[in-house]
PDB file of N, CA and C in Angstrom:
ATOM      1  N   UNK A   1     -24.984   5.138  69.371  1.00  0.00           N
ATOM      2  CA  UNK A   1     -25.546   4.211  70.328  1.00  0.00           C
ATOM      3  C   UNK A   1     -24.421   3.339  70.905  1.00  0.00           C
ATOM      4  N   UNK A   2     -23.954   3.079  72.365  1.00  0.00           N
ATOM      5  CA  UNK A   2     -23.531   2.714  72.736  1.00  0.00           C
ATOM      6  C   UNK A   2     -23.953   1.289  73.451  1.00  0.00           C
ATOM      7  N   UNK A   3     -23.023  -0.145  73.130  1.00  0.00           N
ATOM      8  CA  UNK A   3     -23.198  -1.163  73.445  1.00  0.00           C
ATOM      9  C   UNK A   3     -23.997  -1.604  74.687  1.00  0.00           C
ATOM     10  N   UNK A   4     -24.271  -0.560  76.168  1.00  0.00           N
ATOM     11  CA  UNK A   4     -24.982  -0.240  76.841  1.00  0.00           C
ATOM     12  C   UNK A   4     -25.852   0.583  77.162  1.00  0.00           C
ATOM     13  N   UNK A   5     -26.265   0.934  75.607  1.00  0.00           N
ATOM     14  CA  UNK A   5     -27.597   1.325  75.451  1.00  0.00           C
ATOM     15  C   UNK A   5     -28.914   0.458  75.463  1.00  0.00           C
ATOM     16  N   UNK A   6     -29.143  -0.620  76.124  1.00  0.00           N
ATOM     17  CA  UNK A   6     -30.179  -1.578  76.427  1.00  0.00           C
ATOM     18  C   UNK A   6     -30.785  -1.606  77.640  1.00  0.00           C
ATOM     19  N   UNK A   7     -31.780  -1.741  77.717  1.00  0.00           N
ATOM     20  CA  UNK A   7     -32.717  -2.509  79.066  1.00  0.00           C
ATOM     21  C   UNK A   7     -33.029  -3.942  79.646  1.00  0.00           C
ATOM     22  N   UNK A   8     -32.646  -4.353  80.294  1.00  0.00           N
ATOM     23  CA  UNK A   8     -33.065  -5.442  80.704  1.00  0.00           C
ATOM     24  C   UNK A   8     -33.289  -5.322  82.378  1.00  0.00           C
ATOM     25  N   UNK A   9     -34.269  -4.623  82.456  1.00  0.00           N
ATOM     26  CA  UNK A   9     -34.732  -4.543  83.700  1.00  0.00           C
ATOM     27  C   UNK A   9     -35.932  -5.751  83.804  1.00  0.00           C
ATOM     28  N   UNK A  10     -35.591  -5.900  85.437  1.00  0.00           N
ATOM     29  CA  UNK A  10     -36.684  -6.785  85.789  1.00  0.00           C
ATOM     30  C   UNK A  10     -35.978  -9.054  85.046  1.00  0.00           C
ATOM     31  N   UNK A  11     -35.158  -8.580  84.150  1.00  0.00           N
ATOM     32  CA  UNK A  11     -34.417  -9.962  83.731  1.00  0.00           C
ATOM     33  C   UNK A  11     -34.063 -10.661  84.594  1.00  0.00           C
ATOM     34  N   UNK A  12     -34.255 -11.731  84.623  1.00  0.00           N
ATOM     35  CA  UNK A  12     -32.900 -13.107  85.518  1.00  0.00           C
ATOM     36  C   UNK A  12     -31.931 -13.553  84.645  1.00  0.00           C
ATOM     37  N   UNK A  13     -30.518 -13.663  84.866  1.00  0.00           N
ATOM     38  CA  UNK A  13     -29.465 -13.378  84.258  1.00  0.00           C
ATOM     39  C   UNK A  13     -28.911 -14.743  85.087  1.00  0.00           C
ATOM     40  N   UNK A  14     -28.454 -15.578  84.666  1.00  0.00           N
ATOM     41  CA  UNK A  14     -27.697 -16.630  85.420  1.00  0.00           C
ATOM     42  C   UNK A  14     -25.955 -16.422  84.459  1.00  0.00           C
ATOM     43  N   UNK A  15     -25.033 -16.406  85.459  1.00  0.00           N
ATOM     44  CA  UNK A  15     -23.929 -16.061  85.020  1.00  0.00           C
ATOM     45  C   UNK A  15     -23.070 -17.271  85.795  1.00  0.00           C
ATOM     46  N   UNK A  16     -22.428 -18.202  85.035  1.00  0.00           N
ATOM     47  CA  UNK A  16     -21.655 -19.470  86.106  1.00  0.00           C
ATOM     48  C   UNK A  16     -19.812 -18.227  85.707  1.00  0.00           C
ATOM     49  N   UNK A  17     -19.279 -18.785  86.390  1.00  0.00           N
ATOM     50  CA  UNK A  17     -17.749 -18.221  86.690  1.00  0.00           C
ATOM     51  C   UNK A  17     -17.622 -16.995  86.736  1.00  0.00           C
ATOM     52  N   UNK A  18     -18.336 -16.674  87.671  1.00  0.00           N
ATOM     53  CA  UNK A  18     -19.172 -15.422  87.978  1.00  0.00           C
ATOM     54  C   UNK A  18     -18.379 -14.559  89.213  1.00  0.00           C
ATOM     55  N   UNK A  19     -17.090 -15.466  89.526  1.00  0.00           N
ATOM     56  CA  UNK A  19     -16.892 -14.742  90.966  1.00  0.00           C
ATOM     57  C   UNK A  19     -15.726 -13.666  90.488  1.00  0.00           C
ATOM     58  N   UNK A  20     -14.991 -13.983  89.559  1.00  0.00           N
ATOM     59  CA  UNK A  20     -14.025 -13.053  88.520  1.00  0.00           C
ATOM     60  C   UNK A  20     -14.028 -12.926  87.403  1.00  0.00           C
ATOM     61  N   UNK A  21     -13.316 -12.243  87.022  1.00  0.00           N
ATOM     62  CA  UNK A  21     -12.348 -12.172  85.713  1.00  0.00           C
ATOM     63  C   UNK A  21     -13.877 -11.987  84.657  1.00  0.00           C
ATOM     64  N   UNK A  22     -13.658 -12.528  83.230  1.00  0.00           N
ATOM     65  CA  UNK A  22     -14.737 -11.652  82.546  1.00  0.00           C
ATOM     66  C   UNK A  22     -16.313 -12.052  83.012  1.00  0.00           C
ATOM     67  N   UNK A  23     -16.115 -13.303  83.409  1.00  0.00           N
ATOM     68  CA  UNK A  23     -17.562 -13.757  84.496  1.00  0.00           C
ATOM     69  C   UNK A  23     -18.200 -12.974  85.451  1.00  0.00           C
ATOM     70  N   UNK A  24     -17.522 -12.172  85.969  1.00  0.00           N
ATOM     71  CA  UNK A  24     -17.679 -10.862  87.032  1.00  0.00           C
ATOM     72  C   UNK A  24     -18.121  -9.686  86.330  1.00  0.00           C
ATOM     73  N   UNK A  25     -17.479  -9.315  85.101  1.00  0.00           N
ATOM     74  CA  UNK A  25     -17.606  -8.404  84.834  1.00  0.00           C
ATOM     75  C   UNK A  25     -18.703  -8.554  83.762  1.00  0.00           C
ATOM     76  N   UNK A  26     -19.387  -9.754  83.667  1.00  0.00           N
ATOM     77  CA  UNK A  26     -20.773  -9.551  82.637  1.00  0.00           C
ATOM     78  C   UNK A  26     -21.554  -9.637  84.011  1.00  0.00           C
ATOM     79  N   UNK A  27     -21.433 -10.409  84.875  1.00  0.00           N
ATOM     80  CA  UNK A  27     -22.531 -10.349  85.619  1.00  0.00           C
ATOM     81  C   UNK A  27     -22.953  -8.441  86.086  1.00  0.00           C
ATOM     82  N   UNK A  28     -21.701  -8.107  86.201  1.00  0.00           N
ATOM     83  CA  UNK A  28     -22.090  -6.591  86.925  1.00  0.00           C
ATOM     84  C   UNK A  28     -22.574  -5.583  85.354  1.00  0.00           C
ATOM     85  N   UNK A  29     -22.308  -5.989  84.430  1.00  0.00           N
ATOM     86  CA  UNK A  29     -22.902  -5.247  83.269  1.00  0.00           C
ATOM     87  C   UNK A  29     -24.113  -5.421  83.125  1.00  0.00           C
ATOM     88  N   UNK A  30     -24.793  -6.882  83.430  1.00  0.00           N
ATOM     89  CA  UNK A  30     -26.384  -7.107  83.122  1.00  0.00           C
ATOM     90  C   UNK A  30     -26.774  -6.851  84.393  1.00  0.00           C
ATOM     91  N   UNK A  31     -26.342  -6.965  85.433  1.00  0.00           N
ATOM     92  CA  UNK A  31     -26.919  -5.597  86.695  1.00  0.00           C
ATOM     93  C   UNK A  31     -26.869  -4.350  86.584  1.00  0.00           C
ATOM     94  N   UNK A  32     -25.866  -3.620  86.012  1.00  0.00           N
ATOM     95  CA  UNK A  32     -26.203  -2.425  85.075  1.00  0.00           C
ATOM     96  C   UNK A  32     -27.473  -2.129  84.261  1.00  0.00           C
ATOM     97  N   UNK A  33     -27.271  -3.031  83.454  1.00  0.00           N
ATOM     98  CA  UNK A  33     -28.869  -2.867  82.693  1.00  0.00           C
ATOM     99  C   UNK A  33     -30.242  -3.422  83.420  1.00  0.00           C
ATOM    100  N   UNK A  34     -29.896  -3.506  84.368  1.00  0.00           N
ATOM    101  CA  UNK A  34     -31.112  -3.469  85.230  1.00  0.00           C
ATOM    102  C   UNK A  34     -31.730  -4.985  85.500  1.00  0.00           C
ATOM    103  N   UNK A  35     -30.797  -6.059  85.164  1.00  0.00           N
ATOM    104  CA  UNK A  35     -30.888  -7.611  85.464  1.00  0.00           C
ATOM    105  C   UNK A  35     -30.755  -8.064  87.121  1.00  0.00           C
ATOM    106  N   UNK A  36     -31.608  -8.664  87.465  1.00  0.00           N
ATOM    107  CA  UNK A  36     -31.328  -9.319  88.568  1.00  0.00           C
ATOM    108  C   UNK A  36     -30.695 -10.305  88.174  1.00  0.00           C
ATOM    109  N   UNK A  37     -29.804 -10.914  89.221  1.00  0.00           N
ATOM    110  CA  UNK A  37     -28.391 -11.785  88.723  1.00  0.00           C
ATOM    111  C   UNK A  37     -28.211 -13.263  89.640  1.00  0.00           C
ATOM    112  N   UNK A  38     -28.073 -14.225  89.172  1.00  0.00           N
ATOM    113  CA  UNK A  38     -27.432 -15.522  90.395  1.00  0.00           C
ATOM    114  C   UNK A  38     -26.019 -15.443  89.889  1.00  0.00           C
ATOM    115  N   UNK A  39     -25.354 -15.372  90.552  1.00  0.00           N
ATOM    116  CA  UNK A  39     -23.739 -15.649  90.266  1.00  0.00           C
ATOM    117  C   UNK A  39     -23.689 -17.049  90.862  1.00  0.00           C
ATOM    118  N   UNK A  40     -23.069 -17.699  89.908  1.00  0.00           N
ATOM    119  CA  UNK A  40     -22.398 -19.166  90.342  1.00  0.00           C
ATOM    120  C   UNK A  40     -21.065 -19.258  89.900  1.00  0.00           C
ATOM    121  N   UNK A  41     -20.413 -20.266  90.469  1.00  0.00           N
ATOM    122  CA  UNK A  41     -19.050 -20.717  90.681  1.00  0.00           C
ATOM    123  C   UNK A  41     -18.569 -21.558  91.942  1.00  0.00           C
ATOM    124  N   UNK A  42     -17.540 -21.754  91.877  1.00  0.00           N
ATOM    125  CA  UNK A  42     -16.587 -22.537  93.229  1.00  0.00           C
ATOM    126  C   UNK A  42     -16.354 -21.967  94.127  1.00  0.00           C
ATOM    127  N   UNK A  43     -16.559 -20.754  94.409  1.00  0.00           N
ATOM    128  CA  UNK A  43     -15.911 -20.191  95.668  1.00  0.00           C
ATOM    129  C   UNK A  43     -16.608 -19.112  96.022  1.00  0.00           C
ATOM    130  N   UNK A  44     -17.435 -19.389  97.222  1.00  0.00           N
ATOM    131  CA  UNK A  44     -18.505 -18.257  97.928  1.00  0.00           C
ATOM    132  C   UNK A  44     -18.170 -17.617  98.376  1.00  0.00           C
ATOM    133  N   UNK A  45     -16.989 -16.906  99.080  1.00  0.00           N
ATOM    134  CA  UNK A  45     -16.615 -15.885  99.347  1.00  0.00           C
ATOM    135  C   UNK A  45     -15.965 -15.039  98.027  1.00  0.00           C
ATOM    136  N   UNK A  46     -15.619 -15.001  97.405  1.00  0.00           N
ATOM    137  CA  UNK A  46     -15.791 -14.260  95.873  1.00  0.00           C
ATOM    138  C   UNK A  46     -16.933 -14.141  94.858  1.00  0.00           C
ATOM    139  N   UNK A  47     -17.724 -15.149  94.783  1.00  0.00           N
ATOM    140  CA  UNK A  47     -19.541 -14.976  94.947  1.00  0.00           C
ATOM    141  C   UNK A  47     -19.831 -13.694  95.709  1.00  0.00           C
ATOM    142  N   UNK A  48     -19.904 -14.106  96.972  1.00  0.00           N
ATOM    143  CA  UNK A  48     -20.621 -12.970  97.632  1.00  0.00           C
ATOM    144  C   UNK A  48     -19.972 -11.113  97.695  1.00  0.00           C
ATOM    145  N   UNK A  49     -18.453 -11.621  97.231  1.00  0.00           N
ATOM    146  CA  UNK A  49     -17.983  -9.409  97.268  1.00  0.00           C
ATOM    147  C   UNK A  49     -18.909  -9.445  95.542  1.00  0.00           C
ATOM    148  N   UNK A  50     -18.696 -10.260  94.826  1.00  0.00           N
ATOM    149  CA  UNK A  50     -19.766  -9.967  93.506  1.00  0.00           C
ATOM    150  C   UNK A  50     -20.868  -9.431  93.820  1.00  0.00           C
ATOM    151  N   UNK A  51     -21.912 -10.409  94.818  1.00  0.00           N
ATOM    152  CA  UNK A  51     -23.553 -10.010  94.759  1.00  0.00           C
ATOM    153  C   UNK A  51     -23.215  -9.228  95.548  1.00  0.00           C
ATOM    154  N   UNK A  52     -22.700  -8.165  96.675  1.00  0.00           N
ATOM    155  CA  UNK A  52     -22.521  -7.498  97.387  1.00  0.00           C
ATOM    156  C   UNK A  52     -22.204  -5.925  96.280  1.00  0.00           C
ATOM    157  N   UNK A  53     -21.740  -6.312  95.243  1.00  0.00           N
ATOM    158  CA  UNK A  53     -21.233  -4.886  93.905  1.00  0.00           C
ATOM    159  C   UNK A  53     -22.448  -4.881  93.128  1.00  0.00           C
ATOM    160  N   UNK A  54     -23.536  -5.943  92.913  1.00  0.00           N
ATOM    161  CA  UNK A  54     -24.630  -6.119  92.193  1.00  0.00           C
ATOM    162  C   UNK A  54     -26.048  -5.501  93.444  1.00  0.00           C
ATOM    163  N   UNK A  55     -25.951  -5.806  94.161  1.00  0.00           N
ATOM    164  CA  UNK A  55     -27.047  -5.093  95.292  1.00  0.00           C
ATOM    165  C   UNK A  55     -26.315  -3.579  95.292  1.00  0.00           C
ATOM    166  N   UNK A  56     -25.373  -3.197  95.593  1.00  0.00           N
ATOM    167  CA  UNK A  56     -25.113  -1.910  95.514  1.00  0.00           C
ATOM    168  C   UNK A  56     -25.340  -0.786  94.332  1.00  0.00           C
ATOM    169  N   UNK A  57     -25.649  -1.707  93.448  1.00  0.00           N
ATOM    170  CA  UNK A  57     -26.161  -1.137  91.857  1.00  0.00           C
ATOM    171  C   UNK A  57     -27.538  -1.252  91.885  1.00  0.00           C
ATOM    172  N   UNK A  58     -28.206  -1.969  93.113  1.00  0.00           N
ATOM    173  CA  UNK A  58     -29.812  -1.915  93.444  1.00  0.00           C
ATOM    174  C   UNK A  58     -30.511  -3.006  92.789  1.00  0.00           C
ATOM    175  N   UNK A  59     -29.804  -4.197  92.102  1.00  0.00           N
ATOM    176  CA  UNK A  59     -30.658  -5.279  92.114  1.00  0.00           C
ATOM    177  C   UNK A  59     -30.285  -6.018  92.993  1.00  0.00           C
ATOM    178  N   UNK A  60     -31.113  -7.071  92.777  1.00  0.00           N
ATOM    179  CA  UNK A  60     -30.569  -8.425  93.523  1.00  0.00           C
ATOM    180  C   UNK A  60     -29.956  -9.588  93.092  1.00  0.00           C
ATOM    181  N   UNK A  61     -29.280 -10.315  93.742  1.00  0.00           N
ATOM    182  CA  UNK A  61     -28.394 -11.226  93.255  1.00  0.00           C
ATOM    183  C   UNK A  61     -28.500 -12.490  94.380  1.00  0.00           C
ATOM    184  N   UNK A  62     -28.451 -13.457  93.530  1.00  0.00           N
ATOM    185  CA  UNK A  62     -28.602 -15.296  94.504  1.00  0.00           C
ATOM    186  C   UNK A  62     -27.090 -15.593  94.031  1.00  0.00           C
ATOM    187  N   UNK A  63     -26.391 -16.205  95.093  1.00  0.00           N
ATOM    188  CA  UNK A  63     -25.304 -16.696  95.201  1.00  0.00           C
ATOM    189  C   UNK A  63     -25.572 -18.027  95.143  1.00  0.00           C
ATOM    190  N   UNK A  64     -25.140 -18.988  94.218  1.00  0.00           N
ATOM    191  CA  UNK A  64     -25.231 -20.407  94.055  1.00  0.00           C
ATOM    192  C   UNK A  64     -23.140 -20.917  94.104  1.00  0.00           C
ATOM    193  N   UNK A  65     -23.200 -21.903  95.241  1.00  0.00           N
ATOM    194  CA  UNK A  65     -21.903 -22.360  95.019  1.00  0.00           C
ATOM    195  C   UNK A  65     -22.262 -23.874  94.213  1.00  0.00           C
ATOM    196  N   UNK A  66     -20.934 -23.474  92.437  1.00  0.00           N
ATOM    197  CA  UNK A  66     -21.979 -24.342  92.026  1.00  0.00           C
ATOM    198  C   UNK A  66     -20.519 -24.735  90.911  1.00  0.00           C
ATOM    199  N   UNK A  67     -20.374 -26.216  91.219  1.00  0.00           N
ATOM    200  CA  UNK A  67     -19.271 -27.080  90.032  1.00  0.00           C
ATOM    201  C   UNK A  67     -19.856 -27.369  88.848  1.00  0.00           C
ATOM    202  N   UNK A  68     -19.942 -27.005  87.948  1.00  0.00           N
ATOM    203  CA  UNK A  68     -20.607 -26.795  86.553  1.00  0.00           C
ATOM    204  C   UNK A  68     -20.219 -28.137  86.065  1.00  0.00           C
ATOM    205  N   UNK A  69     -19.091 -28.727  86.424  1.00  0.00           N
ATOM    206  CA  UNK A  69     -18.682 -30.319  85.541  1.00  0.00           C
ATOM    207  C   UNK A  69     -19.599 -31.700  86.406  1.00  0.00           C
ATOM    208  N   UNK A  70     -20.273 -30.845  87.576  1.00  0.00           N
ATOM    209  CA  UNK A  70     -21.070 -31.803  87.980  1.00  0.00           C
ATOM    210  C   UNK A  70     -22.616 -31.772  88.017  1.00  0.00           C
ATOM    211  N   UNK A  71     -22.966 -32.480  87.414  1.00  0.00           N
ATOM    212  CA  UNK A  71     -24.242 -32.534  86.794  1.00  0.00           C
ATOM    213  C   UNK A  71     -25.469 -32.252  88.204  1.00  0.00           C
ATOM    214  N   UNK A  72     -25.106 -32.900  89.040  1.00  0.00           N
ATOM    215  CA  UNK A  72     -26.112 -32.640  90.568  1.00  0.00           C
ATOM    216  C   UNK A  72     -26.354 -31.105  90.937  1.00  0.00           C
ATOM    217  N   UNK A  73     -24.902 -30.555  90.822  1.00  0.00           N
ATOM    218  CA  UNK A  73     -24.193 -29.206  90.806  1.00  0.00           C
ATOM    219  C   UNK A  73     -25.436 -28.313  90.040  1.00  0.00           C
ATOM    220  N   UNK A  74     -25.606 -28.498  88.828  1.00  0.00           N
ATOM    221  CA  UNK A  74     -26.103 -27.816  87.636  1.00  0.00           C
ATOM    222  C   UNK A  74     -27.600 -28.191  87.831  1.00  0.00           C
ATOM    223  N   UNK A  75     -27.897 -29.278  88.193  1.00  0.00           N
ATOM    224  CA  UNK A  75     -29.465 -29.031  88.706  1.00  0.00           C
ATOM    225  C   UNK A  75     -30.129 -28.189  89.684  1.00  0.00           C
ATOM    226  N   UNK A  76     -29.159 -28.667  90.661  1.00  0.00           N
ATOM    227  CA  UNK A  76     -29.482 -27.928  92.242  1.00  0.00           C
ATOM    228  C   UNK A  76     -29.119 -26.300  92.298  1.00  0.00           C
ATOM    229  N   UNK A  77     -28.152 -26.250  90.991  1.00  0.00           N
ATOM    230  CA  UNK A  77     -28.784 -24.833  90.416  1.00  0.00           C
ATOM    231  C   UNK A  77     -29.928 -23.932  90.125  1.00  0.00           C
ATOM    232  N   UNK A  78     -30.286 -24.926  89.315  1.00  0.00           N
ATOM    233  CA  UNK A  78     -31.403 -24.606  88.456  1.00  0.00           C
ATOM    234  C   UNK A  78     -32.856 -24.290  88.936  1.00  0.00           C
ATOM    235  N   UNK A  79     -32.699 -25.636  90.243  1.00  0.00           N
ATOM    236  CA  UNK A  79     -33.549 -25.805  91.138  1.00  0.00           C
ATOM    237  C   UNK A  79     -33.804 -24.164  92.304  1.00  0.00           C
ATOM    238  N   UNK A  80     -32.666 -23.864  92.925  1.00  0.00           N
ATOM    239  CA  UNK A  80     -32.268 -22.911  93.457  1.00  0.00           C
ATOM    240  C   UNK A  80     -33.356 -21.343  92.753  1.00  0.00           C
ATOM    241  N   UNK A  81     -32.439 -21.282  91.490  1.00  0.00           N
ATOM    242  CA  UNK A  81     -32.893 -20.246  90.751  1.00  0.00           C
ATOM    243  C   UNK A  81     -34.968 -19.909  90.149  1.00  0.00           C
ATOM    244  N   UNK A  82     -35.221 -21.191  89.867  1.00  0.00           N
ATOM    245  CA  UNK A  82     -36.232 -21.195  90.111  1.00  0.00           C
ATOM    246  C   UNK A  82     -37.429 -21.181  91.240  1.00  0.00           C
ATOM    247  N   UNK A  83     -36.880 -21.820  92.775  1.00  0.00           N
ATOM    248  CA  UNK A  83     -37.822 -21.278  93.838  1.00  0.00           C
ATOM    249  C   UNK A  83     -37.333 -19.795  93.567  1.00  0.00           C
ATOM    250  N   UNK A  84     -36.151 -19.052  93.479  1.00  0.00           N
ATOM    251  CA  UNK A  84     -36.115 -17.880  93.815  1.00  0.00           C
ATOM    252  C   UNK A  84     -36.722 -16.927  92.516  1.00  0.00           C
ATOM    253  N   UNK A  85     -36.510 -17.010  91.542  1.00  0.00           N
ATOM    254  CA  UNK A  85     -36.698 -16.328  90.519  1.00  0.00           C
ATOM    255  C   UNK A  85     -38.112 -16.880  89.639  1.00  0.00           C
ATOM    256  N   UNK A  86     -38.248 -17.578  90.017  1.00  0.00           N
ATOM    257  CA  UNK A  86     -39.450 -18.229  89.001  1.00  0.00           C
ATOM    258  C   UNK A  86     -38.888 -18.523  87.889  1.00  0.00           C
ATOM    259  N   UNK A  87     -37.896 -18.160  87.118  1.00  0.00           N
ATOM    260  CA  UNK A  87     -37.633 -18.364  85.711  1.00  0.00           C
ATOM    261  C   UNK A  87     -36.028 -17.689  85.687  1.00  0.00           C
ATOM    262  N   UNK A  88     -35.337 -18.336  84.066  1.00  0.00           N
ATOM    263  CA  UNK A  88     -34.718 -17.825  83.252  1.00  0.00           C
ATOM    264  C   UNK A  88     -34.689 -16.982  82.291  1.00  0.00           C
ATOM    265  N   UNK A  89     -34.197 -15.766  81.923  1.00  0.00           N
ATOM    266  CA  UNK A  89     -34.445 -15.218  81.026  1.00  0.00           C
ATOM    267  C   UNK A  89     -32.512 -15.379  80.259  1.00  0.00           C
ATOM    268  N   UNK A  90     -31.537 -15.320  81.019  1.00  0.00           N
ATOM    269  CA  UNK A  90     -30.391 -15.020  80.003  1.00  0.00           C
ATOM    270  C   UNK A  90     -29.605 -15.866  80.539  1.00  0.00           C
ATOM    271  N   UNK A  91     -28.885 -16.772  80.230  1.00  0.00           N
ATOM    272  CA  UNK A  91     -28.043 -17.706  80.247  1.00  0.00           C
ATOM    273  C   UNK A  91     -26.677 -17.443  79.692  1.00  0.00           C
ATOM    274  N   UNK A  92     -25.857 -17.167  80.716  1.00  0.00           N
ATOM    275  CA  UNK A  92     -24.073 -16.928  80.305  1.00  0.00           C
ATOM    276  C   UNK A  92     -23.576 -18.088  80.660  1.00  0.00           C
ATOM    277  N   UNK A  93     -23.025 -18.608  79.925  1.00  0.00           N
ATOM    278  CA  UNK A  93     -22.135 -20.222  80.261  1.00  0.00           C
ATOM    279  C   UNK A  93     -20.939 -19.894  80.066  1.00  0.00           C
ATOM    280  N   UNK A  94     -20.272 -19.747  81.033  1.00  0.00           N
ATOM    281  CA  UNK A  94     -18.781 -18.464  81.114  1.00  0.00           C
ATOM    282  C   UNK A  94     -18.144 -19.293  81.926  1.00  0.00           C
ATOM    283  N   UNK A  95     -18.226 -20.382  82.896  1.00  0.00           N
ATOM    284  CA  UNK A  95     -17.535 -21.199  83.616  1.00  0.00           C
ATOM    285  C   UNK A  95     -16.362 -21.518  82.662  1.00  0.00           C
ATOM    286  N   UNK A  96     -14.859 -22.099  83.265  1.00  0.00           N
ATOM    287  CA  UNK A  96     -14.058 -22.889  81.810  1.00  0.00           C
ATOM    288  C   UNK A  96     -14.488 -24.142  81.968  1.00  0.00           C
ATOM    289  N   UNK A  97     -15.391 -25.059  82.571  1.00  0.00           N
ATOM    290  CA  UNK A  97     -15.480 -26.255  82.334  1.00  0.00           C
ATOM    291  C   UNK A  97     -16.821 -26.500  82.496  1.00  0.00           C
ATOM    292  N   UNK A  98     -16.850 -27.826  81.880  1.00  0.00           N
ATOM    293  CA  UNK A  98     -18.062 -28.298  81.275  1.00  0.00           C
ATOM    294  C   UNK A  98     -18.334 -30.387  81.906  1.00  0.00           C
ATOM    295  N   UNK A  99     -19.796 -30.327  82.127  1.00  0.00           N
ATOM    296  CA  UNK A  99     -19.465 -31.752  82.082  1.00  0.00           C
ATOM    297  C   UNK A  99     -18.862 -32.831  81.271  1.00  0.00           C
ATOM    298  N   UNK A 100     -19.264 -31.996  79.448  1.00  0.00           N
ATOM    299  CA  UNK A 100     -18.874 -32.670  78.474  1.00  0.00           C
ATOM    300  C   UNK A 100     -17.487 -33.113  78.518  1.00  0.00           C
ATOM    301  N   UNK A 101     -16.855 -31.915  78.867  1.00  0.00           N
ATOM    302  CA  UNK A 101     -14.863 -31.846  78.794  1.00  0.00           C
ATOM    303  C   UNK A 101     -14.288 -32.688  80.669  1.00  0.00           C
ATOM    304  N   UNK A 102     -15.167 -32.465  80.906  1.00  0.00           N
ATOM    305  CA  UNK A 102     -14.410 -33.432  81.933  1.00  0.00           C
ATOM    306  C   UNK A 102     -14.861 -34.712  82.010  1.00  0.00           C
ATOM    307  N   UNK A 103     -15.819 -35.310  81.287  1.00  0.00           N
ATOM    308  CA  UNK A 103     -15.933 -36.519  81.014  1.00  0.00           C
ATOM    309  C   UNK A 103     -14.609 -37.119  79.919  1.00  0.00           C
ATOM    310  N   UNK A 104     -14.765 -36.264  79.049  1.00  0.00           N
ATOM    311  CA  UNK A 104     -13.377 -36.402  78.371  1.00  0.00           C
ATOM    312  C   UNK A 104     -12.315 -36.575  78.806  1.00  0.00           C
ATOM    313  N   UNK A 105     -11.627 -35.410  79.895  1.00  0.00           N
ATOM    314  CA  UNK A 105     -10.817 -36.038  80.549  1.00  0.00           C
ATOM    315  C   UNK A 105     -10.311 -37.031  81.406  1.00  0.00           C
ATOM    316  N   UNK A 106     -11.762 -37.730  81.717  1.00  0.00           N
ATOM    317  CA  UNK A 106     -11.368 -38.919  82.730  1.00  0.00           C
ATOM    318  C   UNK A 106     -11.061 -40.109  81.528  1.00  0.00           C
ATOM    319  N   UNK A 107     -11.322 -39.996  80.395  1.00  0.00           N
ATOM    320  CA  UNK A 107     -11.311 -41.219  79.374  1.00  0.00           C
ATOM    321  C   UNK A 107     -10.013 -41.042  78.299  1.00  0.00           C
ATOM    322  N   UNK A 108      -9.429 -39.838  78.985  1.00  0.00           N
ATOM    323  CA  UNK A 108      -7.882 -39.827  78.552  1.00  0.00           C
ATOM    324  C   UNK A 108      -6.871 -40.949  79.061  1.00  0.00           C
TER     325      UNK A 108
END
């Protein structure tokens, strides 16, 4: 049995740092298994060649441009994903930053 031997068809998959590097490459694996996907991150034109490789695999994908260390950011996410999706089912927190750690850093 191979590690992509699973189903998750019909899933909502929210993936933040989603426009590269291993963030890219889970989002396009749980579109593999048959997940519809929001890719979020900082930069919508690398967002969109993502959901553009995730529709070509035949789901669909919501592009959220979205700063994860800002809390407005992470609602208006959430907000987003739910008119469109009705719900969450899988949560990847793959961004490198966090509100927690950049609160930290301003109190350095």
């Amino acid at each position: 049995m191979s590690a992509f031997d699973f189903a998750l068809t019909d899933k909502i998959a929210v993936v933040t740092g989603a426009s590269r590097g291993i963030g890219r490459a889970i989002a396009l694996a749980l579109s593999e298994a048959g997940a519809d996907l929001v890719v979020a991150s900082r930069t919508k034109a690398t967002l969109d060649k993502v959901a553009q490789e995730i529709s070509r695999l035949g789901r669909r994908a919501l592009v959220v441009v979205c700063d994860v260390s800002q809390a407005l950011d992470v609602e208006r996410m959430r907000k987003c994903v739910v008119e469109e999706f009705g719900r969450i089912d899988i949560l990847v927190n793959n961004a490198g930053i966090s509100p927690v750690y950049t609160r930290a850093l301003k109190h350095k």
